[in-house]
N, C-alpha and C. Protein backbone atom coordinates (compact mmCIF):
# COMPACT_ATOMS: atom_id res chain seq x y z
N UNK A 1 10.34 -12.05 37.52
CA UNK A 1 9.22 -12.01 36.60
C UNK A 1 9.65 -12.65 35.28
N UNK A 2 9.02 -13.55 34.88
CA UNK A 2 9.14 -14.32 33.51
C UNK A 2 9.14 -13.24 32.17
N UNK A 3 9.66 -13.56 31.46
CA UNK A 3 8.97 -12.60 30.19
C UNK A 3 9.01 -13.67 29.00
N UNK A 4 8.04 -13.78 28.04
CA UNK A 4 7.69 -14.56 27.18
C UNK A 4 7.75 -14.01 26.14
N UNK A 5 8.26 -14.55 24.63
CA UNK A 5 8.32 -13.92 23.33
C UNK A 5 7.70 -14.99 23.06
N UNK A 6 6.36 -14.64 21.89
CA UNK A 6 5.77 -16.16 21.05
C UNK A 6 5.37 -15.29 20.00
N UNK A 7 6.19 -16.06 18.82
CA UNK A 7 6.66 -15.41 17.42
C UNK A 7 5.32 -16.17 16.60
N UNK A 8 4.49 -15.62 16.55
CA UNK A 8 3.20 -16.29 15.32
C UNK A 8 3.15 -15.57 14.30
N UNK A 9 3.44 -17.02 13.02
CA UNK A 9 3.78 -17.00 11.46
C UNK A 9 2.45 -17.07 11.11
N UNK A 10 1.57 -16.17 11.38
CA UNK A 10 0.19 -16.22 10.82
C UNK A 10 -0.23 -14.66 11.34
N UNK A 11 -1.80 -14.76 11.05
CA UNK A 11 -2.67 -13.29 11.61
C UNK A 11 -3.47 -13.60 12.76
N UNK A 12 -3.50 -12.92 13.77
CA UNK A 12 -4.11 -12.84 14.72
C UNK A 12 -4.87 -11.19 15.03
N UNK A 13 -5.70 -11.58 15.40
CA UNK A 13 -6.37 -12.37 15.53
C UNK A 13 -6.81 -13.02 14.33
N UNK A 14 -7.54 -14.20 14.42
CA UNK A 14 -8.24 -14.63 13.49
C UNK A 14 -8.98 -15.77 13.62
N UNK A 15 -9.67 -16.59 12.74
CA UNK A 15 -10.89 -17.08 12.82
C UNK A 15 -10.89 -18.66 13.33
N UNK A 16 -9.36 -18.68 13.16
CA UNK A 16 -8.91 -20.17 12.98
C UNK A 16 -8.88 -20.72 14.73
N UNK A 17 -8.70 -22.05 14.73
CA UNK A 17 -8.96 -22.66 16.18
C UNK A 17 -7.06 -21.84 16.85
N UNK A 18 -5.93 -21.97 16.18
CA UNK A 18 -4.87 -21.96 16.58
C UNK A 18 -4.54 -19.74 17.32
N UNK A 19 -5.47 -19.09 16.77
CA UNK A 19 -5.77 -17.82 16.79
C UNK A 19 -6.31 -17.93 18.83
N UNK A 20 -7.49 -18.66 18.57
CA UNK A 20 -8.05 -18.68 20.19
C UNK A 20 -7.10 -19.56 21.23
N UNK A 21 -6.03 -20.76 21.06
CA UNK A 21 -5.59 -21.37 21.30
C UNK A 21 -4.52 -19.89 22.12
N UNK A 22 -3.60 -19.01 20.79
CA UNK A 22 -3.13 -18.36 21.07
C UNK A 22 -3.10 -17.52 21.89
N UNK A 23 -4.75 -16.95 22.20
CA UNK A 23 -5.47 -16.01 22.77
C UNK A 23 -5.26 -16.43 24.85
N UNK A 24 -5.82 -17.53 24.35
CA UNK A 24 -6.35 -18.57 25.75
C UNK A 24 -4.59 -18.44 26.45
N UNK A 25 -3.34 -18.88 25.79
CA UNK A 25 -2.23 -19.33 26.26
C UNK A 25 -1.19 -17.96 26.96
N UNK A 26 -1.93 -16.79 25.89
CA UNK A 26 -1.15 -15.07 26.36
C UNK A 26 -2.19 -15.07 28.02
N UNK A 27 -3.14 -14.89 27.62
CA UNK A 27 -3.84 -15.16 28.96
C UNK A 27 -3.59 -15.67 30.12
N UNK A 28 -3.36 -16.91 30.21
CA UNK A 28 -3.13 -17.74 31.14
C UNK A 28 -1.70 -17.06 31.56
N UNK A 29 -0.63 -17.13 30.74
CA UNK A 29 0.61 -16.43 31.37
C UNK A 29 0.47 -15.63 31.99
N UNK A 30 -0.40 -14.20 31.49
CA UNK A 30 -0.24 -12.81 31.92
C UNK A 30 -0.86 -12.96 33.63
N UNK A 31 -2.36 -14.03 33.65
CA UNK A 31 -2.75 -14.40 34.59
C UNK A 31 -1.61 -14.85 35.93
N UNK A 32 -0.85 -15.75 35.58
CA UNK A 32 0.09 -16.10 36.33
C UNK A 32 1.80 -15.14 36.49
N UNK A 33 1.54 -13.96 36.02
CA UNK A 33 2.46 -12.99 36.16
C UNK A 33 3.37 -12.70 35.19
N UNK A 34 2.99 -13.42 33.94
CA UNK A 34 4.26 -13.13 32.98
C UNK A 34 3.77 -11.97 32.16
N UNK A 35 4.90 -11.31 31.36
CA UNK A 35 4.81 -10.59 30.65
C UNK A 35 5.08 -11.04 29.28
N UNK A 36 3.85 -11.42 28.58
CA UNK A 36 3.76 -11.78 27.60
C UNK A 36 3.90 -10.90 26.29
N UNK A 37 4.62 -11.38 25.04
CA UNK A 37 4.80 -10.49 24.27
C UNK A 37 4.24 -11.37 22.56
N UNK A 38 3.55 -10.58 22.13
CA UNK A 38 3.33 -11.52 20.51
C UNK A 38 3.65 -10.77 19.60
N UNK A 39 4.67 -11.22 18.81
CA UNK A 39 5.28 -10.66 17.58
C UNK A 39 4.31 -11.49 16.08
N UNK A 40 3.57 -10.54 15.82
CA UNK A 40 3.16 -10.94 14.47
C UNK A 40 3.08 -9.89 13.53
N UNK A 41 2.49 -10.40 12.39
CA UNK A 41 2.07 -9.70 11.27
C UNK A 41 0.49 -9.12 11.04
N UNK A 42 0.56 -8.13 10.59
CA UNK A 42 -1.19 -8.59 10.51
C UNK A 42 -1.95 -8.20 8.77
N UNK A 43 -2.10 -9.81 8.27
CA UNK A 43 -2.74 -9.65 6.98
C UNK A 43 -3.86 -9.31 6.66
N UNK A 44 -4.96 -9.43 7.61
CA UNK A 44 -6.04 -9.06 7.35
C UNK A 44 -6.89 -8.08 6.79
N UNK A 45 -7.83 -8.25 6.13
CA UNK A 45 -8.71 -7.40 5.35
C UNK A 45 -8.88 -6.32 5.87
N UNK A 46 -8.33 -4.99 5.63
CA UNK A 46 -8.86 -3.55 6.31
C UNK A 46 -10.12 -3.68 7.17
N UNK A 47 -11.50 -4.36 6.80
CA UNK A 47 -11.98 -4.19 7.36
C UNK A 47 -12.74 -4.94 8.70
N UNK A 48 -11.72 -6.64 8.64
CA UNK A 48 -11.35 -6.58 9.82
C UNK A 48 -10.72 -6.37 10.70
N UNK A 49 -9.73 -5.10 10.74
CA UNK A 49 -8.62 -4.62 11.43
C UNK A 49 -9.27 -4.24 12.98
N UNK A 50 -10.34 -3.87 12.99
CA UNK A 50 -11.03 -3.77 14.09
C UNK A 50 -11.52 -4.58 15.38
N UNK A 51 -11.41 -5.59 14.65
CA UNK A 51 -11.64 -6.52 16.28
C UNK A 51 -10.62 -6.90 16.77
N UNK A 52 -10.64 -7.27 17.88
CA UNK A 52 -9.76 -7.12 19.18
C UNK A 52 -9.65 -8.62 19.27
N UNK A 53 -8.48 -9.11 20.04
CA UNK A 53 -8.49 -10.36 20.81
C UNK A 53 -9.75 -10.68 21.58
N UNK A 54 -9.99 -9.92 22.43
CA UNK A 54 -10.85 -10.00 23.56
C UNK A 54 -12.27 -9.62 23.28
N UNK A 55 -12.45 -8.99 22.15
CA UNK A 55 -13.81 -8.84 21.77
C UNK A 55 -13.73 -10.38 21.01
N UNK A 56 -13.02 -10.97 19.72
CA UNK A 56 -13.31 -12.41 19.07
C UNK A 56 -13.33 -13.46 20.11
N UNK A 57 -12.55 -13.67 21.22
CA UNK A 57 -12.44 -14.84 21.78
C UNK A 57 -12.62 -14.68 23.26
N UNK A 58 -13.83 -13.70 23.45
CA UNK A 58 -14.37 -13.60 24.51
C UNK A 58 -13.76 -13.47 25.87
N UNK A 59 -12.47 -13.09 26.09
CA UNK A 59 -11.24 -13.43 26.96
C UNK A 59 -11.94 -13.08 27.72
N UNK A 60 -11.43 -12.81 29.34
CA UNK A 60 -11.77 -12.53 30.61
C UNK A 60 -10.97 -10.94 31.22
N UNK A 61 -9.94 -11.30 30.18
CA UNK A 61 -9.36 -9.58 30.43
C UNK A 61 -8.61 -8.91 29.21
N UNK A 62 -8.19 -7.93 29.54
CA UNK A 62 -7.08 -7.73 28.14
C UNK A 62 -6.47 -8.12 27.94
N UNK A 63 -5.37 -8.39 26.76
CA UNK A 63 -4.46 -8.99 26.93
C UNK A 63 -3.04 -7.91 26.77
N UNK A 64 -2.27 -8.25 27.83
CA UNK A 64 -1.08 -7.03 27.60
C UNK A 64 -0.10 -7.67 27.22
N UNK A 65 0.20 -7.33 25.39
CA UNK A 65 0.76 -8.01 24.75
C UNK A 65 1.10 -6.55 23.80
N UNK A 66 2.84 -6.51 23.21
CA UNK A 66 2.54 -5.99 22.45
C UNK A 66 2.71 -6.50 20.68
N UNK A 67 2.56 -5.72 20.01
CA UNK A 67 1.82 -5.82 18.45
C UNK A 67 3.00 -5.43 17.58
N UNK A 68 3.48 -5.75 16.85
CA UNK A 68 4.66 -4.94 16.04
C UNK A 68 4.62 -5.37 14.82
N UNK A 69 4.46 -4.10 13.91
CA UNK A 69 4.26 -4.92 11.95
C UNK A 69 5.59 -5.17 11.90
N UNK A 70 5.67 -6.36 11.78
CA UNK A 70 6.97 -6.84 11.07
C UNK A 70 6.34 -7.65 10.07
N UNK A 71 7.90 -7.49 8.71
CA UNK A 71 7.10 -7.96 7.39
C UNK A 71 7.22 -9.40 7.82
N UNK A 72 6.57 -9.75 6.80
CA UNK A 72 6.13 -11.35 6.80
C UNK A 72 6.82 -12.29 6.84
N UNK A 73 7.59 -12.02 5.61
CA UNK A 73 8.92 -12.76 5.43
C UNK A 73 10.45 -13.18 6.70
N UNK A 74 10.47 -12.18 7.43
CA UNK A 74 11.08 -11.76 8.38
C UNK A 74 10.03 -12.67 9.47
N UNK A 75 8.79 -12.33 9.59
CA UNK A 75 8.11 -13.01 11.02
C UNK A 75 7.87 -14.98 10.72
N UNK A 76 7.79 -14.95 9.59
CA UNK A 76 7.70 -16.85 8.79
C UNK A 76 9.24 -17.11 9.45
N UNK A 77 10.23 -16.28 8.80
CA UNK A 77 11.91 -17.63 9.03
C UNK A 77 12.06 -17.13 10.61
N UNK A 78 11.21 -16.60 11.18
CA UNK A 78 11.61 -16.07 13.28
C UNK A 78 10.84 -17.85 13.41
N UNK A 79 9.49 -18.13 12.96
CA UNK A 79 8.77 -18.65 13.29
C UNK A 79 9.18 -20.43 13.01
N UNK A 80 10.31 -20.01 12.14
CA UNK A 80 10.86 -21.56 11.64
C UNK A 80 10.43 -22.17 10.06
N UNK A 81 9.57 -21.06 9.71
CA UNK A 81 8.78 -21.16 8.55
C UNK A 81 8.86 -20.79 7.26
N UNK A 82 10.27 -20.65 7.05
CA UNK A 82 11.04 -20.18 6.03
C UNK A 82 10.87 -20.76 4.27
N UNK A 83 10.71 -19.89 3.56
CA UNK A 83 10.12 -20.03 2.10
C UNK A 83 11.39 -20.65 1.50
């Protein structure tokens, strides 16, 4: 069984094309048996903390991925994106 780490230096979900891109690509893996994992941050406005992957980008299933606050700074230089 594959296992996948994909380190995103941004918020996800979110509104942007690279957010659904993200969405579409955990998908497709998990589809084909991997165990996909997404390490991000999440900046977003309290009161969009509520929507889901799969409720914004309409997925086809859940996505089994997990979620971990790591600070920012720390998830930018994982991501190559270092200040």
């Amino acid at each position: 069984m594959m296992h996948i780490d994909y380190v995103g230096a941004s918020r996800f979900p979110t509104e942007k094309a690279n957010g659904y891109q993200i969405a579409q690509m955990l998908q497709a893996f998990q589809e084909e048996g991997a165990i996909a994992r997404l390490i991000h941050y999440d900046e977003r406005p309290v009161e969009l903390r509520n929507q889901t992957p799969e409720s914004m980008y309409e997925l086809r299933a859940s996505l089994r991925h997990e979620n971990y606050e790591v600070p920012a700074l720390l998830t930018k230089a994982l991501a190559g994106n270092c200040i």
